[in-house]
Protein backbone atom coordinates (compact mmCIF):
# COMPACT_ATOMS: atom_id res chain seq x y z
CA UNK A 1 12.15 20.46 41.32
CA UNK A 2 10.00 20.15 38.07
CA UNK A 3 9.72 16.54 37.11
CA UNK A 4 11.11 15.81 33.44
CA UNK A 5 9.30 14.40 30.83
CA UNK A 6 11.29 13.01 28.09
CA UNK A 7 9.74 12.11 24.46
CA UNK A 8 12.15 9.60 22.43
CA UNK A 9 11.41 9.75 19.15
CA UNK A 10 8.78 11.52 17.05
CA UNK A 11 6.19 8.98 16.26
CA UNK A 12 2.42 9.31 16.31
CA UNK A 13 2.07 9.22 19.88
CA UNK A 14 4.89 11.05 21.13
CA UNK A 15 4.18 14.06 18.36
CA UNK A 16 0.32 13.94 20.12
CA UNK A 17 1.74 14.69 23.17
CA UNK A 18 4.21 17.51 22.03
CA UNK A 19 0.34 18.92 20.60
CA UNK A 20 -1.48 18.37 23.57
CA UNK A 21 1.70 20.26 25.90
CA UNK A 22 1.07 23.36 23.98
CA UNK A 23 -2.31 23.56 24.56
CA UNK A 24 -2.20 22.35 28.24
CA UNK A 25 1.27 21.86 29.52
CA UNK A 26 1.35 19.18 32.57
CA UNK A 27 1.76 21.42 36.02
CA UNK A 28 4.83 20.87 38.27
CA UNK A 29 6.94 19.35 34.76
CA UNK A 30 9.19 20.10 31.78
CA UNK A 31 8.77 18.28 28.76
CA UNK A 32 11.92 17.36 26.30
CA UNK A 33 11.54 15.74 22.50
CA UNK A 34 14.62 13.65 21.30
CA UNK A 35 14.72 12.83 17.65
CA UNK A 36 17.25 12.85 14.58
CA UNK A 37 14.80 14.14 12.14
CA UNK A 38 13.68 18.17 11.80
CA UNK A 39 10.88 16.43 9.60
CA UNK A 40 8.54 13.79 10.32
CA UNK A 41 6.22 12.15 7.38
CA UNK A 42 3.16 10.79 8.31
CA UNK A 43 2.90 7.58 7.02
CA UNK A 44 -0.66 7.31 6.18
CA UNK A 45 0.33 9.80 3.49
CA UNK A 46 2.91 8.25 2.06
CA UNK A 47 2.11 6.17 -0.89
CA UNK A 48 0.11 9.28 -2.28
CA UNK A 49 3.81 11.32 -2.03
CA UNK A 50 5.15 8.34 -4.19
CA UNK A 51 2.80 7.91 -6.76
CA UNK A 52 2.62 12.81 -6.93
CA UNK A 53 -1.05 12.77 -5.15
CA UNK A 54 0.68 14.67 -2.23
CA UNK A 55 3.65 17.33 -2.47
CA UNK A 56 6.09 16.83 0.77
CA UNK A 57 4.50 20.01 2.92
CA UNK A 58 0.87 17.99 2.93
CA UNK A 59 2.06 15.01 4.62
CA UNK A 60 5.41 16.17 6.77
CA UNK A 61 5.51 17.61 10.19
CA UNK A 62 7.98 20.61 11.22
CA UNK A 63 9.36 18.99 14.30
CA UNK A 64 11.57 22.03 15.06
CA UNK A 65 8.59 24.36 14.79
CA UNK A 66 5.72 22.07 16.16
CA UNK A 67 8.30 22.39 19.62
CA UNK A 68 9.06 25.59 19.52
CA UNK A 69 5.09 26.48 19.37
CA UNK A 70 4.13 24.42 22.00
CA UNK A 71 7.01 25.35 24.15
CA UNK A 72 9.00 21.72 24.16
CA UNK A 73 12.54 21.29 24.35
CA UNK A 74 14.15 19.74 21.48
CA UNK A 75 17.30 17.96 20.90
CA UNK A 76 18.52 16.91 17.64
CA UNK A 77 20.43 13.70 18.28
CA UNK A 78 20.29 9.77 17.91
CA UNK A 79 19.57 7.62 20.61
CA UNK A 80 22.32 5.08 21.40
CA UNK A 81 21.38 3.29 24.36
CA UNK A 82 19.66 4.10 27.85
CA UNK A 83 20.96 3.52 31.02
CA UNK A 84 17.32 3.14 32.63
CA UNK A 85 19.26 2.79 36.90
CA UNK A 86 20.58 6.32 36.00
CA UNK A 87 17.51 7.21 34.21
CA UNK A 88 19.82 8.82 31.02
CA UNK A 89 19.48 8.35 27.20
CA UNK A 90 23.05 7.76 25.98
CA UNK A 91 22.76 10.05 22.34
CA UNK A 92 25.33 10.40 19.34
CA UNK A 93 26.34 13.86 20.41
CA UNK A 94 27.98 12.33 23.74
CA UNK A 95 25.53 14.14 26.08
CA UNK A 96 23.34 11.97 28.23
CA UNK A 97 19.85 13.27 28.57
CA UNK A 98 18.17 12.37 32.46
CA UNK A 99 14.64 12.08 32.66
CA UNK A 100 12.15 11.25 35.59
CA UNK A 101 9.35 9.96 33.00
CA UNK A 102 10.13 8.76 29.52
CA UNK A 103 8.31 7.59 26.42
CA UNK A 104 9.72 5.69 23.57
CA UNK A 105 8.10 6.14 19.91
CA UNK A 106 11.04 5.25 17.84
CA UNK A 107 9.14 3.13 15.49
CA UNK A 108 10.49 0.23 13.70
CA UNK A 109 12.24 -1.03 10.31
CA UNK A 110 11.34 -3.22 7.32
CA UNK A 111 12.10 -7.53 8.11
CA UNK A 112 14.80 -8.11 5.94
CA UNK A 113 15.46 -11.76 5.18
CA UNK A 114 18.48 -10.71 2.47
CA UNK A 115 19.98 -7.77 1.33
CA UNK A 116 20.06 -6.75 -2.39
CA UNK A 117 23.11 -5.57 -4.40
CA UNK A 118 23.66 -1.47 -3.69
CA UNK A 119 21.88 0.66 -5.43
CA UNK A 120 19.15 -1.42 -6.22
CA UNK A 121 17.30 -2.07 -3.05
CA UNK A 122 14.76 0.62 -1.72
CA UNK A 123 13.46 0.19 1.78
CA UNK A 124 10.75 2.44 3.17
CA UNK A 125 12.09 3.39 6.28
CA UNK A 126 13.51 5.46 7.62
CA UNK A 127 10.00 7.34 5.88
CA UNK A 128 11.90 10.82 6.12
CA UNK A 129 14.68 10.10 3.76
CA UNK A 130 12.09 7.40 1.54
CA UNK A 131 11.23 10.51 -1.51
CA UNK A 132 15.04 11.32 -1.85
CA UNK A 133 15.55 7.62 -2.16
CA UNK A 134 13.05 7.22 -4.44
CA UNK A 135 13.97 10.17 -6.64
CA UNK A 136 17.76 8.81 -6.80
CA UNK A 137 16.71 5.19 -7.69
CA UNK A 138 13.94 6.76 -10.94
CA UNK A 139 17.09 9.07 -11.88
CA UNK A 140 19.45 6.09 -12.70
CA UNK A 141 16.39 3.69 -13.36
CA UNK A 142 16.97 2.05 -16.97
CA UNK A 143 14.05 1.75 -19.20
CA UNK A 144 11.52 -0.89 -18.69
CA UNK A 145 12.87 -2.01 -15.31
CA UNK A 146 11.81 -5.14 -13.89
CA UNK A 147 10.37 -3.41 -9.64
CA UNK A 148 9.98 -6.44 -6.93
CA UNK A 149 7.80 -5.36 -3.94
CA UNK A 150 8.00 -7.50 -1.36
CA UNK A 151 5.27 -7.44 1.15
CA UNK A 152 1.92 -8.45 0.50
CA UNK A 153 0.11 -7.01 3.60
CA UNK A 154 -0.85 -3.28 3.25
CA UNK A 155 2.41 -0.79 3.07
CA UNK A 156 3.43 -3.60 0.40
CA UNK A 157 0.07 -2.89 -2.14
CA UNK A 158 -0.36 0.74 -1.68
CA UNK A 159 3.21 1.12 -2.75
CA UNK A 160 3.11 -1.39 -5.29
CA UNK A 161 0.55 0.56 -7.31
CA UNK A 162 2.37 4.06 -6.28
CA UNK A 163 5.71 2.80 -7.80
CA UNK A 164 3.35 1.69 -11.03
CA UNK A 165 2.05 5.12 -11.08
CA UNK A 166 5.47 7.22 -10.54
CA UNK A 167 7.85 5.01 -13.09
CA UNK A 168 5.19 4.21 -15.92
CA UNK A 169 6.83 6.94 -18.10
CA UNK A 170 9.78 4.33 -17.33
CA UNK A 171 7.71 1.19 -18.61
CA UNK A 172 8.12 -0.45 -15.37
CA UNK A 173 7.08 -3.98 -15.01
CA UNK A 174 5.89 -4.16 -11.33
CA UNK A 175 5.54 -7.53 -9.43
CA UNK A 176 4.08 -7.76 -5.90
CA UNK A 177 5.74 -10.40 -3.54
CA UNK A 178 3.54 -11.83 -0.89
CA UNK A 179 4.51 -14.29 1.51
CA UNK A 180 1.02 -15.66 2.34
CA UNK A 181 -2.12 -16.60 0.33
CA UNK A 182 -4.15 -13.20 0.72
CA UNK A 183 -2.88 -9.76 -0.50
CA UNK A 184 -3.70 -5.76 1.25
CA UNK A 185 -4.74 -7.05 4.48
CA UNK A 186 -6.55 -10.28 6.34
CA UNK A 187 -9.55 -9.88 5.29
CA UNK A 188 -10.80 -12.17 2.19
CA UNK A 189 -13.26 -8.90 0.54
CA UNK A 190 -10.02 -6.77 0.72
CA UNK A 191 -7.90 -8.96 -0.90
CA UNK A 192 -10.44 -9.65 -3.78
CA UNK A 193 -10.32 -6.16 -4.16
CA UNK A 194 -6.79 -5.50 -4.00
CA UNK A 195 -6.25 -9.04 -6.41
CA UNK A 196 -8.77 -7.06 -9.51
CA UNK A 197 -7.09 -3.52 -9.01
CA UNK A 198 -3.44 -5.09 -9.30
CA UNK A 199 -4.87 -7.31 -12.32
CA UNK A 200 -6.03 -3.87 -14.22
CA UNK A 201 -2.92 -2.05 -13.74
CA UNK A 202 -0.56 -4.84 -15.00
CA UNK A 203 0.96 -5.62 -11.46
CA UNK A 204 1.92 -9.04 -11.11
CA UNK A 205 0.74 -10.83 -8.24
CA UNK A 206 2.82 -13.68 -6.53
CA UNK A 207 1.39 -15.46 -3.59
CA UNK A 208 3.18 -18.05 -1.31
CA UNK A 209 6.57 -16.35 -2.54
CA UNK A 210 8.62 -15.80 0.86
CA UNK A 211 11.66 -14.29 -0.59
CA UNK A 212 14.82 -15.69 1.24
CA UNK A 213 18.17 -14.79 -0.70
CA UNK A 214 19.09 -12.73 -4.05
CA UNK A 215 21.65 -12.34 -6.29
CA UNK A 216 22.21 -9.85 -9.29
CA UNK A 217 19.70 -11.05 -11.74
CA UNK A 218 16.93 -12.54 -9.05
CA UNK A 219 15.34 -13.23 -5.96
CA UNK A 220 14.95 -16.41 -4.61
CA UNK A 221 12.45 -17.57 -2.58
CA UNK A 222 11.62 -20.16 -0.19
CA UNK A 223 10.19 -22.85 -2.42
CA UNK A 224 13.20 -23.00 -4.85
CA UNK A 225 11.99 -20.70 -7.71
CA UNK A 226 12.99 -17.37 -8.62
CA UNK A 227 12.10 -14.32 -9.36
CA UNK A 228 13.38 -11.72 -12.15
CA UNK A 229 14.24 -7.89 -11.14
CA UNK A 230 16.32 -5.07 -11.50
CA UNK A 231 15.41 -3.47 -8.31
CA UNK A 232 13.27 -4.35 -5.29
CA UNK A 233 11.50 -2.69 -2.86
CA UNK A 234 11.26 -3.47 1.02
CA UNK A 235 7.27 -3.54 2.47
CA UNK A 236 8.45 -6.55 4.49
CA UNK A 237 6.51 -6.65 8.28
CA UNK A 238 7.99 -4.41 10.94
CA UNK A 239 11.23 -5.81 12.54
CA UNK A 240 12.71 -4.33 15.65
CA UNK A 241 15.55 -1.47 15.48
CA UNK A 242 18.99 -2.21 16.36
CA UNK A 243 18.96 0.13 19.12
CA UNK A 244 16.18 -1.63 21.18
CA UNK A 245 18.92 -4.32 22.22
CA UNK A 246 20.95 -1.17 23.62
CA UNK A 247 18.39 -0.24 25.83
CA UNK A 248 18.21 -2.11 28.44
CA UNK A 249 14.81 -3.02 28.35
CA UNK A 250 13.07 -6.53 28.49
CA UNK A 251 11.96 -7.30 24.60
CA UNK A 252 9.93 -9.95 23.49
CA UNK A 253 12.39 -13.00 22.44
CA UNK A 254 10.81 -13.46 19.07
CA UNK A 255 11.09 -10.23 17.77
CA UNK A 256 13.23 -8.28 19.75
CA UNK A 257 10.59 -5.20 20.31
CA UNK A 258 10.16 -3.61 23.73
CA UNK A 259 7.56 -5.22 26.73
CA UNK A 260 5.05 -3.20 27.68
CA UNK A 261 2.01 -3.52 29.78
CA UNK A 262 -1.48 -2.23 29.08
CA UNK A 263 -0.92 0.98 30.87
CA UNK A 264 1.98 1.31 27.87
CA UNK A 265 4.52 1.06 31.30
CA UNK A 266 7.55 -1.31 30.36
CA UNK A 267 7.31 -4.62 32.24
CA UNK A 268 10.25 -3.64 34.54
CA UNK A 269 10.15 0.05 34.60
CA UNK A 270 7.09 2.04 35.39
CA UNK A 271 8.42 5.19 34.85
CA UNK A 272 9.33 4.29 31.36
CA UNK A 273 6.90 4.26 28.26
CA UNK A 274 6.98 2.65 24.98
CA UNK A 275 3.74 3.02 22.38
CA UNK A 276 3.66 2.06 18.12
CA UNK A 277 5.37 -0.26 16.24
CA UNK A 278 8.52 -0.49 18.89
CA UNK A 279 6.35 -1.78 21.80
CA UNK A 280 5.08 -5.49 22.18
CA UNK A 281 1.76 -6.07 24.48
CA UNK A 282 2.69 -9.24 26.52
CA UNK A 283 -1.48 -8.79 26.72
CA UNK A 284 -2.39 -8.51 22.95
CA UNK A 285 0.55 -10.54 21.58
CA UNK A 286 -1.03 -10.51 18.03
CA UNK A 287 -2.31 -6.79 17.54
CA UNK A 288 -1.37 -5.01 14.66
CA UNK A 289 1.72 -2.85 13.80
CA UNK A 290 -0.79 -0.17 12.56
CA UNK A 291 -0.67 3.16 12.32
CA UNK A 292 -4.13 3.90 14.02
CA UNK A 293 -2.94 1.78 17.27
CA UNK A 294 -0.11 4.43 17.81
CA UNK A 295 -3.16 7.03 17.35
CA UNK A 296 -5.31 5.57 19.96
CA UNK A 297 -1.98 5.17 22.30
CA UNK A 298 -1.53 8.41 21.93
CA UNK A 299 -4.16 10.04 24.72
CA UNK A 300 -3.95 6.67 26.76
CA UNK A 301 0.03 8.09 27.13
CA UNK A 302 -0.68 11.38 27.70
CA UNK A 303 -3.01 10.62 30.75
CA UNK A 304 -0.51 8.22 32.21
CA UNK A 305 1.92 10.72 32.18
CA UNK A 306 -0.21 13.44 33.79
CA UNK A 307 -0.67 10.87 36.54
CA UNK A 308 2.36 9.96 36.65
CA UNK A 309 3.47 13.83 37.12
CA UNK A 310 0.39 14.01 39.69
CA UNK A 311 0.76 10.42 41.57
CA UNK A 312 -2.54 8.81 40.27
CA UNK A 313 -2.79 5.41 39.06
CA UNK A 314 -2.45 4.63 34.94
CA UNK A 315 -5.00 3.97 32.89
CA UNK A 316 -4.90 0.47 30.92
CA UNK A 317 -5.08 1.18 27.03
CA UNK A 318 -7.77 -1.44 25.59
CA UNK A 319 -7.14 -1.82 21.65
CA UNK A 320 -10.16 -1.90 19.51
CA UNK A 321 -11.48 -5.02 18.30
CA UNK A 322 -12.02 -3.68 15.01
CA UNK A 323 -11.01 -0.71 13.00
CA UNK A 324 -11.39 1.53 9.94
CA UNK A 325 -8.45 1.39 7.10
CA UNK A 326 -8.26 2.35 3.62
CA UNK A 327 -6.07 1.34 1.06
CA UNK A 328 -5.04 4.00 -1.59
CA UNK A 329 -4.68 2.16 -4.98
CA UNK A 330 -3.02 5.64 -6.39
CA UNK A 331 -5.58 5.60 -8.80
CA UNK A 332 -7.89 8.43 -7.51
CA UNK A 333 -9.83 5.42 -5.39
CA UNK A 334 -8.94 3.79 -2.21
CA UNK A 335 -10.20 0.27 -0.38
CA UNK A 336 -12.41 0.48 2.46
CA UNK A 337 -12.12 -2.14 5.21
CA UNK A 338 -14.09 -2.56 8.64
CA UNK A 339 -14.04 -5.86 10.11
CA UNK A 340 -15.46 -8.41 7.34
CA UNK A 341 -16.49 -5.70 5.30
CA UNK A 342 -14.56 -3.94 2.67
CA UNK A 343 -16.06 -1.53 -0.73
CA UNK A 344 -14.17 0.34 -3.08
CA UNK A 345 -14.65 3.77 -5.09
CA UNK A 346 -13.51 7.19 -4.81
CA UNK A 347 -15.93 8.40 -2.59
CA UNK A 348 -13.30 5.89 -0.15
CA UNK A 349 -10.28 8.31 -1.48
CA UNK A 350 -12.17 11.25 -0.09
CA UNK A 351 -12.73 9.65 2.94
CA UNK A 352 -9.14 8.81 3.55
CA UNK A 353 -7.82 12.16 1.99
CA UNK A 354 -10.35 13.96 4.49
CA UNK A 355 -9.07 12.20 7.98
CA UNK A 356 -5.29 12.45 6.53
CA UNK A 357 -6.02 15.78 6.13
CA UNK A 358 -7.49 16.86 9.03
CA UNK A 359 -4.74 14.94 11.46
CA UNK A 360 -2.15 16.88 9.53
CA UNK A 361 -3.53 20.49 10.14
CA UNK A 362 -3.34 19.40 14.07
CA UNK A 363 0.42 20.08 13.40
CA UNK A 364 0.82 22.65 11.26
């Protein structure tokens, strides 16, 4: 009996190992990809599809092909739950899938504090739906509309100066919401940055403004003021998904995401997985929900399951202390940061447009 590797959802690390199969498939198993996307964005890429940098095809992977080339099982459905003593997904579609090894990769969702009135809210995830979205809220957009962004880490500036860039022709007045004192990321040099490219393209720049309710003409936020807008946009940290509470799984009591240790093995189930935004290190309780720490999960998982497949013992995944990131300012530029250090320039857009790039061709 083959031993069955089962891949829930198609994140960075899970569509690494869906790669990696058809190039080396593990001996003695079967591998099997759930997901209820055909397409998969990478996210890295996805302020430049918002502000016309990118068409669609640069940036999204063909799930359904990607598995048929390397010889992976798909199935098209949504997880509901998991019923980890019977080792079974519970799906949509009303047929369990078993596995003997699984890994989760299901991502996560925008914090919401509030919701705003229909039609005029735009969250960023689910990422595969996010252009349509977009493209519906510009096609009943009035002129000059007043755009919140709230989210003053990274996804919230990128798309704060993509959304300046694709509804200009609609005079839209853009105002970024941030929550603490620092904009684009933790470090001070990027946020000066960030702080003079918002200044030149007319983006307004709120600090301290945690927004905590709304109504039809504003936001309100924490302090007692308000803010103006006709529509705002979610870049709000990552919150959990609904369906990790279905699961079955021990999650972190703050946040609700799943446990794992540094082998990426949940804290009660070694023969299930979790990597990206969805898992919570009870080891590195303050790393990053970053797209490059799903990366570097990625061959840490892979090994792990090849020893799990082979009975070896799993290898701990060890996060870097510090990292590359740049910041697209849809402008033809893009902030560099590295620890303390940050620049700016187009040579930085290159840069970023080069890795982007060259992780997409792995997939196509």
């Amino acid at each position: 009996m083959s031993t069955h590797i089962v891949l829930l959802g198609a994140g960075n690390a899970n569509l690494q190992i869906v790669r990696w199969w058809g190039q080396t498939p593990i001996p003695g198993a079967r591998l099997t990809l759930v997901t209820d996307s055909e397409l998969m964005p990478y996210s890295g890429m996805i302020p430049g599809l918002i502000s016309g940098t990118y068409r669609s095809e640069a940036l999204t992977v063909d799930v359904v092909r990607l598995c048929e080339a390397a010889g992976v099982q798909l199935r098209l459905t949504r997880a509901e739950g998991l019923d980890p003593d019977a080792q079974r997904i519970l799906t949509q579609d009303g047929e369990p899938v078993s596995y003997d090894q699984l890994a989760i990769n299901i991502g996560s969702r925008p914090l919401l504090p509030c919701r705003l009135p229909e039609g005029r809210e735009l969250q960023l995830k689910p990422l595969h739906t996010l252009e349509a979205r977009a493209t519906a809220m510009g096609e009943r957009m009035k002129a000059s509309p007043r755009i919140a962004v709230i989210g003053g880490g990274a996804a919230g500036f990128e798309m704060s100066l993509a959304l300046e860039r694709r509804w200009r022709e609609h005079g839209a007045q853009v105002a970024l919401l941030s929550s603490g004192e620092r904009v684009g990321g933790a470090s001070p040099a990027v946020s000066a940055y960030a702080r003079r490219v918002l200044n030149a393209r007319g983006i307004t720049l709120r600090l301290g403004a945690r927004v905590t309710g709304a109504n039809d003409a504003s936001l309100e936020l924490e302090d007692g003021g308000t803010v103006p807008y006709d529509y705002g946009v979610w870049a709000t940290p990552a919150a959990a998904l609904p369906v990790n509470a279905d699961l079955g799984l021990p999650l972190d009591a703050e946040r609700g995401f799943i446990r794992v240790q540094p082998t990426l093995q949940t804290v009660e189930h070694a023969n299930i997985y979790a990597a990206g935004d969805c898992a919570a290190f009870d080891a590195y309780p303050d790393l990053p929900r970053a797209g490059v720490f799903s990366v570097r999960e990625g061959p840490v998982l892979w090994r792990n399951l090849q020893a799990a497949v082979s009975g070896e013992p799993a290898t701990p995944y060890e996060p870097q202390r510090h990292y590359l990131f740049l910041l697209n300012t849809s402008d033809g530029r893009a902030i560099m940061s590295y620890g303390r250090y940050a620049a700016m320039g187009a040579w930085a857009f290159r840069w970023k447009d080069f890795i982007d790039r060259r992780w997409m061709r792995q997939f196509h």
